[in-house]
C-alpha atoms as a PDB file:
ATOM      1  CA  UNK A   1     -10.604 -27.762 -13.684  1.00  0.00           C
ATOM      2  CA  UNK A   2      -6.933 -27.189 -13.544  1.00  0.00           C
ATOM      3  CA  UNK A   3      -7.285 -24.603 -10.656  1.00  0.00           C
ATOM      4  CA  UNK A   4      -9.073 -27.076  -8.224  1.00  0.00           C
ATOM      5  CA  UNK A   5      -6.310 -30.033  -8.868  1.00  0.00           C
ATOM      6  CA  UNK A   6      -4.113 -27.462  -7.079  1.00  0.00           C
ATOM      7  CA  UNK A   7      -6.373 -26.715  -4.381  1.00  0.00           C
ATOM      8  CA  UNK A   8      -4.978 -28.180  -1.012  1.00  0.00           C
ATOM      9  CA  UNK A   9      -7.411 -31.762  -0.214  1.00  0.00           C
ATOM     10  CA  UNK A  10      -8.773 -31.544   3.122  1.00  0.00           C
ATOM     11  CA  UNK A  11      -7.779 -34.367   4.716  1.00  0.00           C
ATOM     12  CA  UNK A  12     -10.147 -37.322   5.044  1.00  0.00           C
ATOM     13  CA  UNK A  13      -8.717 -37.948   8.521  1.00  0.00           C
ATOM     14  CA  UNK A  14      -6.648 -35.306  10.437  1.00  0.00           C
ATOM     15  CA  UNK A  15      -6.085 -37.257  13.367  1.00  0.00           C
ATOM     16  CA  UNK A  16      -7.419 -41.213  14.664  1.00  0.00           C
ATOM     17  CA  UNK A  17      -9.350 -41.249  18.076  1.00  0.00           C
ATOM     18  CA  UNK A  18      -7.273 -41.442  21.057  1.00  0.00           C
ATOM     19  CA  UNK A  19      -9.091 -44.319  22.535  1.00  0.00           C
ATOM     20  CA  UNK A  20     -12.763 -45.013  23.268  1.00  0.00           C
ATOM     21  CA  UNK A  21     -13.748 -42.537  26.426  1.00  0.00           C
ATOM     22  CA  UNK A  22     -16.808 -44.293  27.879  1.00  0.00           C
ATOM     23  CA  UNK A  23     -19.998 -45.972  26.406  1.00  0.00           C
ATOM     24  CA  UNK A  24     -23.436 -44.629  27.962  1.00  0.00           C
ATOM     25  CA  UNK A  25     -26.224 -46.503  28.885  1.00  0.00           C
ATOM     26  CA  UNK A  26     -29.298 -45.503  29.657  1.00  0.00           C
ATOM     27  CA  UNK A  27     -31.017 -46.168  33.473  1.00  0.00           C
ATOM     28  CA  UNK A  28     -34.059 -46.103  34.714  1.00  0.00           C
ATOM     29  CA  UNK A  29     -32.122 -45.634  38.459  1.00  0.00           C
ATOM     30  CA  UNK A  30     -28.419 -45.439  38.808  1.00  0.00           C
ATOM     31  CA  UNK A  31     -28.463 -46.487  42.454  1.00  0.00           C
ATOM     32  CA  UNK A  32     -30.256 -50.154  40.818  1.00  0.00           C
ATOM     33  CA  UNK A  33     -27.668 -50.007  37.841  1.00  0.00           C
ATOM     34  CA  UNK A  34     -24.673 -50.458  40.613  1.00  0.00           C
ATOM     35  CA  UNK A  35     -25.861 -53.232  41.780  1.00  0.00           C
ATOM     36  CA  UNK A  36     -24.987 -55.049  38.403  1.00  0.00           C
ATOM     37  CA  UNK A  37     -22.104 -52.830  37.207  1.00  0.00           C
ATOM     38  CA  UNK A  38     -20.022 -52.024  40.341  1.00  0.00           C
ATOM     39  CA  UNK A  39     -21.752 -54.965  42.961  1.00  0.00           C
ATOM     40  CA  UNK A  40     -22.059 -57.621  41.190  1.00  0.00           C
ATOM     41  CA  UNK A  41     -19.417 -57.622  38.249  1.00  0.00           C
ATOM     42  CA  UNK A  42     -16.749 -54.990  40.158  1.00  0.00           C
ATOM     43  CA  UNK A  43     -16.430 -52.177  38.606  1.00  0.00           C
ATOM     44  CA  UNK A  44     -15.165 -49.127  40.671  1.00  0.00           C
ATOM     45  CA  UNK A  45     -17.642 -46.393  40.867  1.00  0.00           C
ATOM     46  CA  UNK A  46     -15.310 -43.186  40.300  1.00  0.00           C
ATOM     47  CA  UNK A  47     -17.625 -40.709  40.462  1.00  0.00           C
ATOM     48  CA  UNK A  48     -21.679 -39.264  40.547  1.00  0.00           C
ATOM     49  CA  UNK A  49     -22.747 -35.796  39.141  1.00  0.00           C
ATOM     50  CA  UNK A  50     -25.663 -34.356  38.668  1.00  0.00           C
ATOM     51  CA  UNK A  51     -25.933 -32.242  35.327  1.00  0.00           C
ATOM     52  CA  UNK A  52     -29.344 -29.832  36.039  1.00  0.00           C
ATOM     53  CA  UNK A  53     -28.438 -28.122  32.239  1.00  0.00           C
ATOM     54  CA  UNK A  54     -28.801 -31.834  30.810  1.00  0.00           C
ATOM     55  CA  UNK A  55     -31.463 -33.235  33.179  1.00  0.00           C
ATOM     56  CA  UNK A  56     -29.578 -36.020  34.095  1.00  0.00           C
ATOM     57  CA  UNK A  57     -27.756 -37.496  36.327  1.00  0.00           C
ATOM     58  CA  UNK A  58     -24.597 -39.553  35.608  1.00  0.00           C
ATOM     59  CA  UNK A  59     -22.316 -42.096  36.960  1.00  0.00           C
ATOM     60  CA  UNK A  60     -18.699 -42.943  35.931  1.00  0.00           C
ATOM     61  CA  UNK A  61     -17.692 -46.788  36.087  1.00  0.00           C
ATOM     62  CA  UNK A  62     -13.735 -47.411  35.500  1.00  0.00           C
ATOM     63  CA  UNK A  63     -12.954 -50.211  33.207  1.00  0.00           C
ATOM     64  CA  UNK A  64      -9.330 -50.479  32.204  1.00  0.00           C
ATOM     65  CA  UNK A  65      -8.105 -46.987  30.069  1.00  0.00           C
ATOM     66  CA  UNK A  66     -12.089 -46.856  29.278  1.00  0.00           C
ATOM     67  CA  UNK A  67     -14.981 -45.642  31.285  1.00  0.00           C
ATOM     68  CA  UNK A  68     -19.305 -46.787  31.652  1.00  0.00           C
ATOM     69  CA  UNK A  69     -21.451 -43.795  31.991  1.00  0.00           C
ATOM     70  CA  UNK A  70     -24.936 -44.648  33.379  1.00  0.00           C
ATOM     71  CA  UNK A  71     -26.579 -42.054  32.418  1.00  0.00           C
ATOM     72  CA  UNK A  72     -30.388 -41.270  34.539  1.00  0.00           C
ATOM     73  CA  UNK A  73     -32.851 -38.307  33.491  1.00  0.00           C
ATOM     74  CA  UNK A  74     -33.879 -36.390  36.332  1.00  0.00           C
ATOM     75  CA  UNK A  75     -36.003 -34.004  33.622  1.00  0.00           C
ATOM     76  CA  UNK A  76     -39.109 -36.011  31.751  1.00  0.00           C
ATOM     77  CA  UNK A  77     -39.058 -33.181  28.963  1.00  0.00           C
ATOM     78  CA  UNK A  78     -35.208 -34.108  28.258  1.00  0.00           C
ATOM     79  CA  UNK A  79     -33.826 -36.274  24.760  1.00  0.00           C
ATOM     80  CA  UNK A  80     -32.748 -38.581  27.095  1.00  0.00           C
ATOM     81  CA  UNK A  81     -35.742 -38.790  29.058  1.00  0.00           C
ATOM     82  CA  UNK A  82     -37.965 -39.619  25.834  1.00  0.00           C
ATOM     83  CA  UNK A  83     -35.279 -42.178  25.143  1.00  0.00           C
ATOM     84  CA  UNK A  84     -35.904 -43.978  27.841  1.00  0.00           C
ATOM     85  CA  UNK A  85     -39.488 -44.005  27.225  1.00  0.00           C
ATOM     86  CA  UNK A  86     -39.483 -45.235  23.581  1.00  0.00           C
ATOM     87  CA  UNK A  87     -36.464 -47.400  23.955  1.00  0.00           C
ATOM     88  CA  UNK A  88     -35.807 -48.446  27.457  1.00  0.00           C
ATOM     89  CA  UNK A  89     -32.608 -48.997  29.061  1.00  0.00           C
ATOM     90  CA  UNK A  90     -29.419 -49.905  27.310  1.00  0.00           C
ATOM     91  CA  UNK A  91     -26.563 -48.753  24.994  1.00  0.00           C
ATOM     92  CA  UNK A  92     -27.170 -44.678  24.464  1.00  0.00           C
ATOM     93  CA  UNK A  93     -23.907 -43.351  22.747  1.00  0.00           C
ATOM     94  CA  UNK A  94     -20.282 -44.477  22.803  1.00  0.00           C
ATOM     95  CA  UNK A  95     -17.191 -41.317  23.214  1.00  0.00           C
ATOM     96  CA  UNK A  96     -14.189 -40.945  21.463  1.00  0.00           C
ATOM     97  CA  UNK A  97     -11.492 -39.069  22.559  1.00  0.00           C
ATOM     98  CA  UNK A  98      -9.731 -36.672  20.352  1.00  0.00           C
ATOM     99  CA  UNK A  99      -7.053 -34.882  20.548  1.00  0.00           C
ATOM    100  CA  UNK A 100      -8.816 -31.314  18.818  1.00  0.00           C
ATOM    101  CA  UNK A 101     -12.007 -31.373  19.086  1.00  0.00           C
ATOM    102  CA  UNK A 102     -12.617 -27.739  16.974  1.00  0.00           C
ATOM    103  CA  UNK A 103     -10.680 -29.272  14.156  1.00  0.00           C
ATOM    104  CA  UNK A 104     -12.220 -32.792  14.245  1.00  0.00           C
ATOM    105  CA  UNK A 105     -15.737 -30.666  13.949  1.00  0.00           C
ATOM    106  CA  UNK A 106     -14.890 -28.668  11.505  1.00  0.00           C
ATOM    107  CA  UNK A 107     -13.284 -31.847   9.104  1.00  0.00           C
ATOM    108  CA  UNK A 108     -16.085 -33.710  10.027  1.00  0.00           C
ATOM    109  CA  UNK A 109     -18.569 -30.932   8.707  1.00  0.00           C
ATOM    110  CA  UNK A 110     -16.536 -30.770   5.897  1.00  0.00           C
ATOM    111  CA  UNK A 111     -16.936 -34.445   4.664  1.00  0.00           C
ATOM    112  CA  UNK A 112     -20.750 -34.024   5.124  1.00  0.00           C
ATOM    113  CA  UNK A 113     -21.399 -35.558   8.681  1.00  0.00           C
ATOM    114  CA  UNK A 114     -24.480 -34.172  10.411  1.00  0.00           C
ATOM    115  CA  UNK A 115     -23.447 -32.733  13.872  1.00  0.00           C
ATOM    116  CA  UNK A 116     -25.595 -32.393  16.306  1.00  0.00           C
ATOM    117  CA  UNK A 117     -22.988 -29.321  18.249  1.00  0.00           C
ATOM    118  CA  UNK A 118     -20.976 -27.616  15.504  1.00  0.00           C
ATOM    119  CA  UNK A 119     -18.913 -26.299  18.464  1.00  0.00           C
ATOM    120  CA  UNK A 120     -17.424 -28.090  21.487  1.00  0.00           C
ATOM    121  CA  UNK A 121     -19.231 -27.377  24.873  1.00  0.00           C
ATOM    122  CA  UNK A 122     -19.172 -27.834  28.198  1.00  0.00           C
ATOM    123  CA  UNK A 123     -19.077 -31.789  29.482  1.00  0.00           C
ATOM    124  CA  UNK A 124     -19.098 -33.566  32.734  1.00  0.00           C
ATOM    125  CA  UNK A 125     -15.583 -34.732  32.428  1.00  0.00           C
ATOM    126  CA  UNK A 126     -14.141 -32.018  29.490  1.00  0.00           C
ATOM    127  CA  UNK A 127     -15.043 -30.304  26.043  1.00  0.00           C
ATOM    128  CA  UNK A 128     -17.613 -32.468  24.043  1.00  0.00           C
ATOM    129  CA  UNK A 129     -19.482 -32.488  20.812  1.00  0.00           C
ATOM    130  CA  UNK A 130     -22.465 -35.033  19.566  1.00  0.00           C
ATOM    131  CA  UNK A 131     -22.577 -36.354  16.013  1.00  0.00           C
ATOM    132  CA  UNK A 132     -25.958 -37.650  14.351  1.00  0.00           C
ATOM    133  CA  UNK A 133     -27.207 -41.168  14.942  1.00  0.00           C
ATOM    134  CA  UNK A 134     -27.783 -40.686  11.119  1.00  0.00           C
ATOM    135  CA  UNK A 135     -24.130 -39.956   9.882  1.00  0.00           C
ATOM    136  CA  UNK A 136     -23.077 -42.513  12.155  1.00  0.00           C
ATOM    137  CA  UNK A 137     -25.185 -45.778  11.184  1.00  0.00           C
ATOM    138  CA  UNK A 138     -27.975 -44.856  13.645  1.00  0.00           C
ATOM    139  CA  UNK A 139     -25.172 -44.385  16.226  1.00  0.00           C
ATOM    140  CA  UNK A 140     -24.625 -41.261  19.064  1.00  0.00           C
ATOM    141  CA  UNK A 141     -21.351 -40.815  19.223  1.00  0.00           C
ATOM    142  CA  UNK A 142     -19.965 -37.999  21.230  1.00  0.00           C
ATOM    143  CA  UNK A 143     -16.029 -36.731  21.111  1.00  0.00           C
ATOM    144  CA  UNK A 144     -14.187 -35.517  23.924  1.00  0.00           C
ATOM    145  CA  UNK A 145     -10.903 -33.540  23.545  1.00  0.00           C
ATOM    146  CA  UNK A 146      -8.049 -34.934  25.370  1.00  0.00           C
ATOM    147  CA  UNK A 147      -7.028 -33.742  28.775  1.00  0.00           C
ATOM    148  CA  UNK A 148      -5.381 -29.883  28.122  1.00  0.00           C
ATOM    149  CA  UNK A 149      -6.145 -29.566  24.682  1.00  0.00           C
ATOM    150  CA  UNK A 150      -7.194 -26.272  22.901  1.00  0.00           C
ATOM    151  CA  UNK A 151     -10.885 -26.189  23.838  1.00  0.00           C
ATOM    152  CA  UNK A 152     -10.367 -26.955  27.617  1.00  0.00           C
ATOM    153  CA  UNK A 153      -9.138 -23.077  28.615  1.00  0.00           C
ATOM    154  CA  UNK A 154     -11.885 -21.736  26.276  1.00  0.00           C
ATOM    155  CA  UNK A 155     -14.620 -22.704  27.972  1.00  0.00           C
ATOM    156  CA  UNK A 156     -13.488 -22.135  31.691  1.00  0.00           C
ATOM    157  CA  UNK A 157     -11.305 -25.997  32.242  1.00  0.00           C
ATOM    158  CA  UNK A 158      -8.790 -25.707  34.792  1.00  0.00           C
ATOM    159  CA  UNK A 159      -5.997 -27.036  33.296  1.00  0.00           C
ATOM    160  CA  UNK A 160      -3.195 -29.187  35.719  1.00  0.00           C
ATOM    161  CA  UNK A 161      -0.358 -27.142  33.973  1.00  0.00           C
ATOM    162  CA  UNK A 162      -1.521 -24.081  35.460  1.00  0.00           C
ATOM    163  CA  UNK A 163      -2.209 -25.611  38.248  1.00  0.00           C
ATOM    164  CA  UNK A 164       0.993 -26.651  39.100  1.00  0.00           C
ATOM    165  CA  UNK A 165       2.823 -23.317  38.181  1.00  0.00           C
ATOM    166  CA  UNK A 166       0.064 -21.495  40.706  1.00  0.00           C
ATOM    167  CA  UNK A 167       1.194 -23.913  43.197  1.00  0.00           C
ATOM    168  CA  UNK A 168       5.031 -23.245  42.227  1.00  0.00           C
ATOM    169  CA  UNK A 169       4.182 -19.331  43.032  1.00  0.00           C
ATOM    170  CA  UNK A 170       2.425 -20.241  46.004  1.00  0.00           C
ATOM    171  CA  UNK A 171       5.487 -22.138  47.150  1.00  0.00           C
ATOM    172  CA  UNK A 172       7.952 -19.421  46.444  1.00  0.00           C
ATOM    173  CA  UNK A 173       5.970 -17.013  47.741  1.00  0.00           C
ATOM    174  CA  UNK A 174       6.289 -18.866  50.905  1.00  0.00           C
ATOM    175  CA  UNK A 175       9.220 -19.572  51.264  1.00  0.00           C
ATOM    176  CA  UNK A 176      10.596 -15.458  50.260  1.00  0.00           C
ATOM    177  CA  UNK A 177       7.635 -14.009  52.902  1.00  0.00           C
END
């Protein structure tokens, strides 16, 4: 017993979510969801992307520091797709951003939460990770790492640091040839 009161705790929280990323809902047709969310109540519509390895197709609504994602299948054999069936539209998952998303897995793993991606992995807008409805009180929520952060270079991110040296070196090369 003595050995494990010196054991190092794992901390119950390494680090509190940045802020809230987006909430999702689920649409039947994004091009009818504007005309509520960016029509009718004024949201801006920042961007549309279709994700063929997720069989949907989303939509990015700006709303303060916060974002809406409609989120559309395009695939009928998707999760989301068999969401939509059995539950219609509305509220799908809400994201927090974090600043590491590795370590938030792996202390969340720790403390017993079920994950649905032990790993980050590639998202529309920057590493992400889903954590069971049924650690969560029959919640999805997804994390995001912040802008930068470890996960972004290892899976392929460009990351606006380099970008701006590269265009520092492009700019001196110019100017010395």
């Amino acid at each position: 017993m003595a050995a494990h009161a010196d054991m190092p705790r794992v901390p119950v929280v390494l680090s509190a979510p940045g802020r809230v990323h987006h909430v999702a809902l689920i649409v039947r047709s994004i091009e009818a969801a504007l005309g509520l969310y960016r029509d009718l109540l004024g949201l801006e519509l920042q961007q549309v992307l279709e994700i063929p390895s997720d069989g949907v197709r989303i939509a990015f609504l700006g709303i303060g520091e916060s974002k809406i994602e409609l989120v559309e299948p395009t695939d009928d054999a998707t999760g989301v797709a068999r969401f939509l069936a059995k539950q219609g539209e509305g509220f799908h998952h809400v994201c927090l951003e974090v600043a590491n998303l590795a370590e938030e897995l792996t202390r969340l793993a720790i403390n017993g939460l079920e994950l649905i991606d032990s790993a980050p992995r590639r998202g529309a807008e920057g590493p992400v990770a889903f954590l069971h409805p049924r650690s969560c009180h029959g919640v999805l929520v997804e994390l995001i790492e912040a802008p930068g952060g470890p996960s972004w270079r290892a899976l392929g991110y460009p990351i606006e640091a380099d970008a701006s040296a590269t265009a520092g070196r492009r700019a001196a090369r110019r100017k010395s040839g």
